[in-house]
C-alpha atoms as a PDB file:
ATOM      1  CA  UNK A   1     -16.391   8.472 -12.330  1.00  0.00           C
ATOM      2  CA  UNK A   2     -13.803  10.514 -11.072  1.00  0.00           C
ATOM      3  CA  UNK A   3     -15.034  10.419  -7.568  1.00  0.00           C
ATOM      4  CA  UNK A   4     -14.915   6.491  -7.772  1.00  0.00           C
ATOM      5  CA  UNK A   5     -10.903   6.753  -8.653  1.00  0.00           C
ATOM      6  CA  UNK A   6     -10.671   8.862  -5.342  1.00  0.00           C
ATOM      7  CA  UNK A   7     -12.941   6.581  -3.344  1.00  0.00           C
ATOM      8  CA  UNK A   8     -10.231   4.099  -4.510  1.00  0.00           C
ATOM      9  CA  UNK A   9      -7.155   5.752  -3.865  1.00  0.00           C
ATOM     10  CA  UNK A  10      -8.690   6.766  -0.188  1.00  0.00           C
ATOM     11  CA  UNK A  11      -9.898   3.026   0.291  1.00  0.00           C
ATOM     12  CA  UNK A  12      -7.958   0.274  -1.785  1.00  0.00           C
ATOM     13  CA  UNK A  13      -4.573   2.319  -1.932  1.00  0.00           C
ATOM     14  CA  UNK A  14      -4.532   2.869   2.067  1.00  0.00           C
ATOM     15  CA  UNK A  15      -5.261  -0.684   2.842  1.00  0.00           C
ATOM     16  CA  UNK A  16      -4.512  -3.146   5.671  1.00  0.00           C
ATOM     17  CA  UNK A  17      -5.890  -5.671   8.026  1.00  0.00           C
ATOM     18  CA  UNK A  18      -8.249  -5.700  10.521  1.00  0.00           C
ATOM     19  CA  UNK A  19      -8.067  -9.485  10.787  1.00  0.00           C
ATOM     20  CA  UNK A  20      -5.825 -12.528   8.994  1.00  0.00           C
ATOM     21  CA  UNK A  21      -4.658 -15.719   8.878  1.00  0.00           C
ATOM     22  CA  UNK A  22      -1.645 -15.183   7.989  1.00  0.00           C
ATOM     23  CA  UNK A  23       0.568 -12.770   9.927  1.00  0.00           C
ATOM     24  CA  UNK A  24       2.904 -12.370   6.909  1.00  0.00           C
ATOM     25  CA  UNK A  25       2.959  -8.227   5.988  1.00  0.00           C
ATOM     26  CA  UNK A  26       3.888 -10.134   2.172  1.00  0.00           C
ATOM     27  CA  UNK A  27       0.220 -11.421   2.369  1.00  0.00           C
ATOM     28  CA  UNK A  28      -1.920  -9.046   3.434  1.00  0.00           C
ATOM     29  CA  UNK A  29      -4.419  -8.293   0.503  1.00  0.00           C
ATOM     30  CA  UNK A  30      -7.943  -6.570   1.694  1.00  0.00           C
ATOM     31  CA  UNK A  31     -11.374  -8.891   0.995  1.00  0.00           C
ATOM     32  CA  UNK A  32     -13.981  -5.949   2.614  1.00  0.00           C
ATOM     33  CA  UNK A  33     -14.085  -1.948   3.712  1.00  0.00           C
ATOM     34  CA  UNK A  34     -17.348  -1.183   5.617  1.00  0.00           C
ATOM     35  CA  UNK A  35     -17.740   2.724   4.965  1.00  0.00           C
ATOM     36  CA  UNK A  36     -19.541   4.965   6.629  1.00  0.00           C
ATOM     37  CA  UNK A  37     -20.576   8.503   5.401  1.00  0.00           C
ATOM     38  CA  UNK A  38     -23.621  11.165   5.578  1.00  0.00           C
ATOM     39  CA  UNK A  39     -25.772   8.218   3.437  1.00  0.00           C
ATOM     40  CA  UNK A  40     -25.144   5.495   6.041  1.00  0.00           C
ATOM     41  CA  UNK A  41     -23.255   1.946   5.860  1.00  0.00           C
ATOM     42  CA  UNK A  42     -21.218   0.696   2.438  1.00  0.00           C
ATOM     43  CA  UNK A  43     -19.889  -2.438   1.924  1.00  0.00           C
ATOM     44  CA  UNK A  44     -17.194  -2.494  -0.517  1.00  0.00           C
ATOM     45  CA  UNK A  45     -15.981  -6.252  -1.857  1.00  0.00           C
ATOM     46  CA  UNK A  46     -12.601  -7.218  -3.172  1.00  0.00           C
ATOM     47  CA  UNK A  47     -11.677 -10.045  -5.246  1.00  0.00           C
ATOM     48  CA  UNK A  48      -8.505 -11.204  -6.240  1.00  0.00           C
ATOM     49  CA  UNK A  49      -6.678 -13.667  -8.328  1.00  0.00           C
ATOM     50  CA  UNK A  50      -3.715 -14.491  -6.959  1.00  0.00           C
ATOM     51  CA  UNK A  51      -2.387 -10.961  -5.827  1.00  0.00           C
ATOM     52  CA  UNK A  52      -4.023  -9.280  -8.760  1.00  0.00           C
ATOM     53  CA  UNK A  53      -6.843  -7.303  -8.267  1.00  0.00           C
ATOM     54  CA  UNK A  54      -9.881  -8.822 -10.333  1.00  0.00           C
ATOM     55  CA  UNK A  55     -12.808  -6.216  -8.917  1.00  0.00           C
ATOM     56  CA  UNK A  56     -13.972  -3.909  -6.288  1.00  0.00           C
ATOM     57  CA  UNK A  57     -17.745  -4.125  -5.946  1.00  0.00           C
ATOM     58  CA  UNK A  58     -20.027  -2.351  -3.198  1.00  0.00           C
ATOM     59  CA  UNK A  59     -23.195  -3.631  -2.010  1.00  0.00           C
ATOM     60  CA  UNK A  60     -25.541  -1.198  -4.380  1.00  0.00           C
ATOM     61  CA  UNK A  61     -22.756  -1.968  -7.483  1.00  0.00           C
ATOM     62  CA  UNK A  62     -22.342   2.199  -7.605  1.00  0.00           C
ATOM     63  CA  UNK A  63     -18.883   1.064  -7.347  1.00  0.00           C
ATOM     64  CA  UNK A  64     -18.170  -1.782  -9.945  1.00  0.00           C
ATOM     65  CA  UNK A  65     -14.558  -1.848 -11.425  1.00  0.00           C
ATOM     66  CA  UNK A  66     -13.133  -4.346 -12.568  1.00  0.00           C
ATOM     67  CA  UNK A  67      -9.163  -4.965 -13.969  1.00  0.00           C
ATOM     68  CA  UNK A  68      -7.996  -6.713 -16.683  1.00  0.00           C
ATOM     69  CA  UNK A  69      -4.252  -7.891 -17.082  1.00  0.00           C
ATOM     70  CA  UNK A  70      -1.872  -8.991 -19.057  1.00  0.00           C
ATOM     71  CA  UNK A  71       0.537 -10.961 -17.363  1.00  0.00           C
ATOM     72  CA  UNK A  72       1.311  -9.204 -14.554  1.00  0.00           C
ATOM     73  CA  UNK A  73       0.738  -5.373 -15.675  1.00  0.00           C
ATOM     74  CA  UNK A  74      -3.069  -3.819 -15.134  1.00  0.00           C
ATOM     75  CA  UNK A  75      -3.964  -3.076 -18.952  1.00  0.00           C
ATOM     76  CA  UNK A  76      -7.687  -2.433 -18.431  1.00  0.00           C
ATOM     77  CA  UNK A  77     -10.384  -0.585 -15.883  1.00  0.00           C
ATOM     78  CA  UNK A  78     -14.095  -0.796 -16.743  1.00  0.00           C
ATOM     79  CA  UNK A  79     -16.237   0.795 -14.352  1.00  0.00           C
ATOM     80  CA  UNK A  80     -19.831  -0.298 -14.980  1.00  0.00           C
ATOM     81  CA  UNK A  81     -23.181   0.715 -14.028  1.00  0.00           C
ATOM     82  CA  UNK A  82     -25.269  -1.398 -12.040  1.00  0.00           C
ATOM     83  CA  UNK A  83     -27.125  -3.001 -15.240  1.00  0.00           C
ATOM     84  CA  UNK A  84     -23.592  -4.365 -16.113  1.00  0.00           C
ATOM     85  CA  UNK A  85     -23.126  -1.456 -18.899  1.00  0.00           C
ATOM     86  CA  UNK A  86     -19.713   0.030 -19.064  1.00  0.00           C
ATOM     87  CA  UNK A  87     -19.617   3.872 -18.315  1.00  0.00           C
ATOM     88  CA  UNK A  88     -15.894   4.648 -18.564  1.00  0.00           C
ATOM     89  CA  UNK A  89     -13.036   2.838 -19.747  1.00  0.00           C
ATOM     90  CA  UNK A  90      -9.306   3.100 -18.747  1.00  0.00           C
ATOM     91  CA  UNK A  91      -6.635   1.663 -20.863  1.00  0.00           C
ATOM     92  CA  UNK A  92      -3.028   1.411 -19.727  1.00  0.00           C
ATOM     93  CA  UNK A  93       0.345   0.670 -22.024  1.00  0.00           C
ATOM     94  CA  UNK A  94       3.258  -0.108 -21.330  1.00  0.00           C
ATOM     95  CA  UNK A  95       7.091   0.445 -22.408  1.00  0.00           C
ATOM     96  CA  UNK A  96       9.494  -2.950 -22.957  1.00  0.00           C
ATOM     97  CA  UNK A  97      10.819  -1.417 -19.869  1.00  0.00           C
ATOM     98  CA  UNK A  98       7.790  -2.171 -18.079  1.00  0.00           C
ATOM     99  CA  UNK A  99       6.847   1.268 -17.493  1.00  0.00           C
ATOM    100  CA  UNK A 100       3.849   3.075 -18.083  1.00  0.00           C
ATOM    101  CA  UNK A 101       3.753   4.824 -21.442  1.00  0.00           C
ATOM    102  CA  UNK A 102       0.350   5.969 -21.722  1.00  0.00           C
ATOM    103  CA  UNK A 103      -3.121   6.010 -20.193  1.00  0.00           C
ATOM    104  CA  UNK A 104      -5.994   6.567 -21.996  1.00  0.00           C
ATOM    105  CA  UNK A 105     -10.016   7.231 -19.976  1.00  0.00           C
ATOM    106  CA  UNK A 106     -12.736   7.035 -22.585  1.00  0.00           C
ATOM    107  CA  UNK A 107     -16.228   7.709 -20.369  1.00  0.00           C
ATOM    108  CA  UNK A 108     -19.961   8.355 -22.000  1.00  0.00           C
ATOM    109  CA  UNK A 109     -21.291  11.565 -20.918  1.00  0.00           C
ATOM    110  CA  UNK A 110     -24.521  12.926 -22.325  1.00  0.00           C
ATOM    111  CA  UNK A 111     -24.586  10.168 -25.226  1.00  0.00           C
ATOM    112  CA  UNK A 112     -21.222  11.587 -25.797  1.00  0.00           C
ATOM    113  CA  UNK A 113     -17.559  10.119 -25.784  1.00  0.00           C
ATOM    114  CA  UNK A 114     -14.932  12.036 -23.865  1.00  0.00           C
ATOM    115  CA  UNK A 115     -11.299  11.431 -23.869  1.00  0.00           C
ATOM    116  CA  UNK A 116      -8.693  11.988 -22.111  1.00  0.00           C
ATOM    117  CA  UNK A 117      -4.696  10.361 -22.745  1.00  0.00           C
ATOM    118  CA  UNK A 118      -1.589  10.907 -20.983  1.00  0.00           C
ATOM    119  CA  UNK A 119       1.784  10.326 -22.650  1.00  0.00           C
ATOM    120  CA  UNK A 120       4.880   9.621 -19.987  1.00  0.00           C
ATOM    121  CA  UNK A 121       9.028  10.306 -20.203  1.00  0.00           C
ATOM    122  CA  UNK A 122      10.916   9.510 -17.712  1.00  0.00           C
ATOM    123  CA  UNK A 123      13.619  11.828 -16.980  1.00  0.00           C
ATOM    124  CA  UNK A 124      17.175  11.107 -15.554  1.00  0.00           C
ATOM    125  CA  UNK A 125      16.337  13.379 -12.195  1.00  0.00           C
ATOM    126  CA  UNK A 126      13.854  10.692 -11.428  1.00  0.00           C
ATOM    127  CA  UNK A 127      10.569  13.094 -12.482  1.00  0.00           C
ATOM    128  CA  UNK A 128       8.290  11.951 -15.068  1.00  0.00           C
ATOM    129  CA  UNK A 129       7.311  15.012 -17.564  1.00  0.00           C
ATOM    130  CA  UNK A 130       3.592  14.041 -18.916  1.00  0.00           C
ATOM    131  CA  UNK A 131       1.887  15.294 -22.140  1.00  0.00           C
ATOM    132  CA  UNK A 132      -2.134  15.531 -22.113  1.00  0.00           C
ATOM    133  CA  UNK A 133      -4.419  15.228 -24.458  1.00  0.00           C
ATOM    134  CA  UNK A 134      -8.422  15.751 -24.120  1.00  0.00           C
ATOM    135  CA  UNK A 135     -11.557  15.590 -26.744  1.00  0.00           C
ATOM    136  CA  UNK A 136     -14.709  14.345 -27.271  1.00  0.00           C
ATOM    137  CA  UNK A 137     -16.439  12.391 -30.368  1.00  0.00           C
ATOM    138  CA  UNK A 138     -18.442  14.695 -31.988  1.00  0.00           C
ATOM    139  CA  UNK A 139     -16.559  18.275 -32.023  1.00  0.00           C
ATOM    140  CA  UNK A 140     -13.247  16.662 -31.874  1.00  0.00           C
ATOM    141  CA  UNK A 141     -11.802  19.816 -30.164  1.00  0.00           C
ATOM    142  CA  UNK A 142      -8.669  19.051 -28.760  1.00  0.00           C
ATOM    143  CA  UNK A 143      -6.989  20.535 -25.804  1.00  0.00           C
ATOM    144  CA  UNK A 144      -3.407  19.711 -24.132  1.00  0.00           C
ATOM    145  CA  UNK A 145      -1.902  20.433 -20.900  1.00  0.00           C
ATOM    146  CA  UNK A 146       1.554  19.399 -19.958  1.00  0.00           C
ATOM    147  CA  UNK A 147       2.982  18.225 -16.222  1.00  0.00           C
ATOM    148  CA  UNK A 148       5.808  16.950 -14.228  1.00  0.00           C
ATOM    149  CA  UNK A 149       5.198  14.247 -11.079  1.00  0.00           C
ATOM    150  CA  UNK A 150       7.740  13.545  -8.410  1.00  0.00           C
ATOM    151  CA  UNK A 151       8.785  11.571  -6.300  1.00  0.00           C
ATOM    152  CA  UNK A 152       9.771  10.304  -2.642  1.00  0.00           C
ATOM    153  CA  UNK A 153      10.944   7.728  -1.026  1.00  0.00           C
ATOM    154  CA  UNK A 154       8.527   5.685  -4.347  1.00  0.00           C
ATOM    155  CA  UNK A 155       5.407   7.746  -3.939  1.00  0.00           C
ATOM    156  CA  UNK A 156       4.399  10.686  -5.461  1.00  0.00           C
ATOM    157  CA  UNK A 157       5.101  14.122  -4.175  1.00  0.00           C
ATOM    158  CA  UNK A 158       4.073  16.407  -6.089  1.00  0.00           C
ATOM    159  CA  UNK A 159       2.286  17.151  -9.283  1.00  0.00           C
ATOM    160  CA  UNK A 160       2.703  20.177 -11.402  1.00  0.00           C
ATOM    161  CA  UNK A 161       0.568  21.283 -13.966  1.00  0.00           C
ATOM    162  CA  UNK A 162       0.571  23.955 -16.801  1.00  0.00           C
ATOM    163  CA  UNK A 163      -3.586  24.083 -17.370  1.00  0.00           C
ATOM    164  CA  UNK A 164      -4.589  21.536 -14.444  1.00  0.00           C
ATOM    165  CA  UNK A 165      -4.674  22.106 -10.485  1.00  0.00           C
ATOM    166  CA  UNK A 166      -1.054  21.230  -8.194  1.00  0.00           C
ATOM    167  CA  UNK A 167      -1.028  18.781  -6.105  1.00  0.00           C
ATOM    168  CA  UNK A 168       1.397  17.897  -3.395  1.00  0.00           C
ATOM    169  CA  UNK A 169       0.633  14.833  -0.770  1.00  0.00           C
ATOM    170  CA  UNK A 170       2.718  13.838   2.434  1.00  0.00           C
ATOM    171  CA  UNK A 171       2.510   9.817   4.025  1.00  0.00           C
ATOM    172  CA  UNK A 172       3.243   8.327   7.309  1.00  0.00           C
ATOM    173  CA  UNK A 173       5.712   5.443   7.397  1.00  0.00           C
ATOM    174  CA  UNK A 174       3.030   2.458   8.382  1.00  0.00           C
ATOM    175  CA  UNK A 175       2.733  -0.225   5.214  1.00  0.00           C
ATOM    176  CA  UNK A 176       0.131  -0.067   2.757  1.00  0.00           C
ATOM    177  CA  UNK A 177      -1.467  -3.322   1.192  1.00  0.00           C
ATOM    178  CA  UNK A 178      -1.362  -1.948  -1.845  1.00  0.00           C
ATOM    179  CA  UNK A 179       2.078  -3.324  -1.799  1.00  0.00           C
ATOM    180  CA  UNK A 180       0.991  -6.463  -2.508  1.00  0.00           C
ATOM    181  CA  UNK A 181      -1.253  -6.638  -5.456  1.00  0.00           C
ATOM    182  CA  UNK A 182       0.449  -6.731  -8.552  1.00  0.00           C
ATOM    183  CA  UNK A 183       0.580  -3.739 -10.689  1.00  0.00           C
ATOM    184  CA  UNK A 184      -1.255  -0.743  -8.596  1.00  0.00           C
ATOM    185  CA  UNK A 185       2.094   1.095  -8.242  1.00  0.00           C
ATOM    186  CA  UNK A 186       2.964   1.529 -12.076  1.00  0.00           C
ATOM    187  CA  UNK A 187      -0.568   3.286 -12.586  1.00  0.00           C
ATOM    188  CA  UNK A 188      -0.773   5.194  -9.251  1.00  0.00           C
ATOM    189  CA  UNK A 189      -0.127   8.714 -10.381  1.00  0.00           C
ATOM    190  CA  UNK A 190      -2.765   8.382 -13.694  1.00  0.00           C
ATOM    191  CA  UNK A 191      -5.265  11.060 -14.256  1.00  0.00           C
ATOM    192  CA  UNK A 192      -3.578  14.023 -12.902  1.00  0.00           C
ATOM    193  CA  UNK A 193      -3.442  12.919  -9.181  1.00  0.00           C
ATOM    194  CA  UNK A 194      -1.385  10.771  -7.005  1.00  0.00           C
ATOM    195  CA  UNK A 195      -2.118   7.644  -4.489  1.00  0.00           C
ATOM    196  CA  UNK A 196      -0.542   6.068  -1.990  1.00  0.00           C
ATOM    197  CA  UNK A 197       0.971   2.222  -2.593  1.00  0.00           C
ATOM    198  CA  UNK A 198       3.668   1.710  -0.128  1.00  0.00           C
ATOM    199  CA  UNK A 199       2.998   4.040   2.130  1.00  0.00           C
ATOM    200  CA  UNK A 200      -0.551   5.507   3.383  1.00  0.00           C
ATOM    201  CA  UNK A 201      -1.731   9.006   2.143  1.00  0.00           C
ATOM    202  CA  UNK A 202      -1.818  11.957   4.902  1.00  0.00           C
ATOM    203  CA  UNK A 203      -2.490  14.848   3.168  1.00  0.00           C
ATOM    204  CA  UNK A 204      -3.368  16.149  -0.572  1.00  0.00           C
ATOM    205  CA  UNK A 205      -2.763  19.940  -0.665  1.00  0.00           C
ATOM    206  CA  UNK A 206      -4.193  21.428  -4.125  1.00  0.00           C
ATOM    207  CA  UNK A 207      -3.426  24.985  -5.053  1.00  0.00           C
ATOM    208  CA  UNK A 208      -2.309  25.601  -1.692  1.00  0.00           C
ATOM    209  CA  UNK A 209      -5.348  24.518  -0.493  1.00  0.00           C
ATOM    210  CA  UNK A 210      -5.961  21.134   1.795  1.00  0.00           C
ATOM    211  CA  UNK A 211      -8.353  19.335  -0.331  1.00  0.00           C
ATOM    212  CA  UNK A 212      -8.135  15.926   2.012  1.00  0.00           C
ATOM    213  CA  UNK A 213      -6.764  14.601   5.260  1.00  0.00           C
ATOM    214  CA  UNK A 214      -6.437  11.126   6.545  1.00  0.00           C
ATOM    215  CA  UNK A 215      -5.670   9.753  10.280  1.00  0.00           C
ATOM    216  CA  UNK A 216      -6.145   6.066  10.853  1.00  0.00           C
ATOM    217  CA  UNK A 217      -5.713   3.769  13.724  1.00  0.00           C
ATOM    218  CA  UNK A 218      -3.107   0.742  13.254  1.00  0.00           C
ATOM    219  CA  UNK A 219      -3.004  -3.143  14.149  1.00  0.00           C
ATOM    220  CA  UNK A 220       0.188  -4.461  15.417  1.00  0.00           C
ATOM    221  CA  UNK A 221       1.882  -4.770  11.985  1.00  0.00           C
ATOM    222  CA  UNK A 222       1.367  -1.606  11.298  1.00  0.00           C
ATOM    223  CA  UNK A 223      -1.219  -1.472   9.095  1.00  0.00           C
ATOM    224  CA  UNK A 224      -4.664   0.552   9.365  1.00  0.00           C
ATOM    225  CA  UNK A 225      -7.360  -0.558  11.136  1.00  0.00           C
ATOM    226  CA  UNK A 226      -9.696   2.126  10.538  1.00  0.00           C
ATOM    227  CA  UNK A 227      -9.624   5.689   9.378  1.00  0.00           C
ATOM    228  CA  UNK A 228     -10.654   8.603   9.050  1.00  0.00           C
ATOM    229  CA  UNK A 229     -11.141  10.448   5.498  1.00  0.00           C
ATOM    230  CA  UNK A 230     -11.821  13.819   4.630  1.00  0.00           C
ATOM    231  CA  UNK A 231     -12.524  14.776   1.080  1.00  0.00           C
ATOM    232  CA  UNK A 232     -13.517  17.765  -0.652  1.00  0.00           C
ATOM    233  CA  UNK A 233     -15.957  18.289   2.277  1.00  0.00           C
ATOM    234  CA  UNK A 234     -17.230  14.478   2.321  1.00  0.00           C
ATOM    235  CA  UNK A 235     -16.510  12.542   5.459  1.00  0.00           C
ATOM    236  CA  UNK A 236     -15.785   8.984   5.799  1.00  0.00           C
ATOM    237  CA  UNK A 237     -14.978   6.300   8.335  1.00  0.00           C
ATOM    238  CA  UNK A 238     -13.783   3.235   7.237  1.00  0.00           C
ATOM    239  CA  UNK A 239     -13.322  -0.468   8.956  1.00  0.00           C
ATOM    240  CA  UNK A 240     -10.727  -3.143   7.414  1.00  0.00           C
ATOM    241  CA  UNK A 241     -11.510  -6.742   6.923  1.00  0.00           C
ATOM    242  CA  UNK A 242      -9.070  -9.158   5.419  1.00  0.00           C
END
């Protein structure tokens, strides 16, 4: 399920328009992606309420997650198998402050339950120091790991890790749909990795290694038309439909 969460950032984080009715950058929120990789054609589906995000469906449902709210924070990811069972579960609180104080993925693997829960302080230099946790259901082995994200210009910059891999990421300066949907940029450095909201992701360089590039081609408001992604070896092009 991780893959799916990457598929995301690279797809519903880096969004614009190919088309609208409405030439307001305020209202630009994504309805379809058609990617195309090594297995041929995807269609990917996006619903909304609103500006919140209600699910992100492909044609084959291998990608089926759906978001839960409450008001206007995301407090719930399901992603579900294409029988309509739920495989992993994300759960996001929050602070009075409105911040995100933990994250929590439960996912079945092998008939088992594996956790995983991140605990978040925000610091006065602007970094937020995280505290992991991981285990599973039956051994109930427990492991931490410890990290600190930055920041630029409202996107993350850098992740550093005691036990996990580094990551650092660069953007361009185009807009990013993300924007625009209610909630995606409280939870967008979750799970050890960081995604794009405002701006659109370049680059993520992990371990000093270039573990994905992105290029993309623009409309005349600056958003992506298509692009371009490279990800640990996988190769996608993607068209924008709004």
């Amino acid at each position: 399920m991780k893959k799916l969460l990457l598929l995301f950032g690279a797809l519903a984080l880096t969004l614009a328009s190919c088309s609208s009715d409405d030439n307001s950058s305020d209202s630009v929120l994504l309805k379809k992606v058609i990617l195309t990789g090594e297995g041929g054609k995807t269609t990917v589906n996006y619903t909304y309420d609103g500006n919140k995000i209600v699910s992100i469906v492909d044609d084959t449902k291998e990608i089926n997650m759906h978001y839960t709210y409450t008001g206007d924070l995301i407090t719930k990811l399901e992603f579900r198998l294409p029988d309509g069972s739920v495989e992993q579960t994300n759960t996001y609180t929050y602070g009075t402050d409105g911040k995100l104080a933990t994250f929590l993925r439960v996912e079945l693997d092998d008939d088992q339950l594996r956790g995983h829960k991140e605990v978040y302080t925000y610091n006065a230099d602007g970094t937020i120091s995280v505290k992991l946790y991981s285990g599973d259901d039956k051994t109930q082995t427990l492991e931490s790991d410890t990290s600190i994200i930055k920041f630029v210009n409202g996107e993350v910059s850098e992740i550093t890790s005691t036990n996990s891999p580094d990551h650092k990421y660069t953007y361009d300066s185009k807009n990013n749909a993300a924007k625009n949907v209610l909630g995606l940029d409280k939870i967008a450095f979750v799970d050890g990795e960081g995604v794009g909201v405002f701006h659109n992701e370049l680059s993520d360089i992990s371990e000093g290694e270039t573990w994905s590039t992105y290029t993309y081609t623009y409309n005349a408001d600056g958003y992506p038309q298509t692009s371009v992604d490279d990800t640990e070896g996988l190769h996608y092009t993607s068209e924008y439909f709004y």
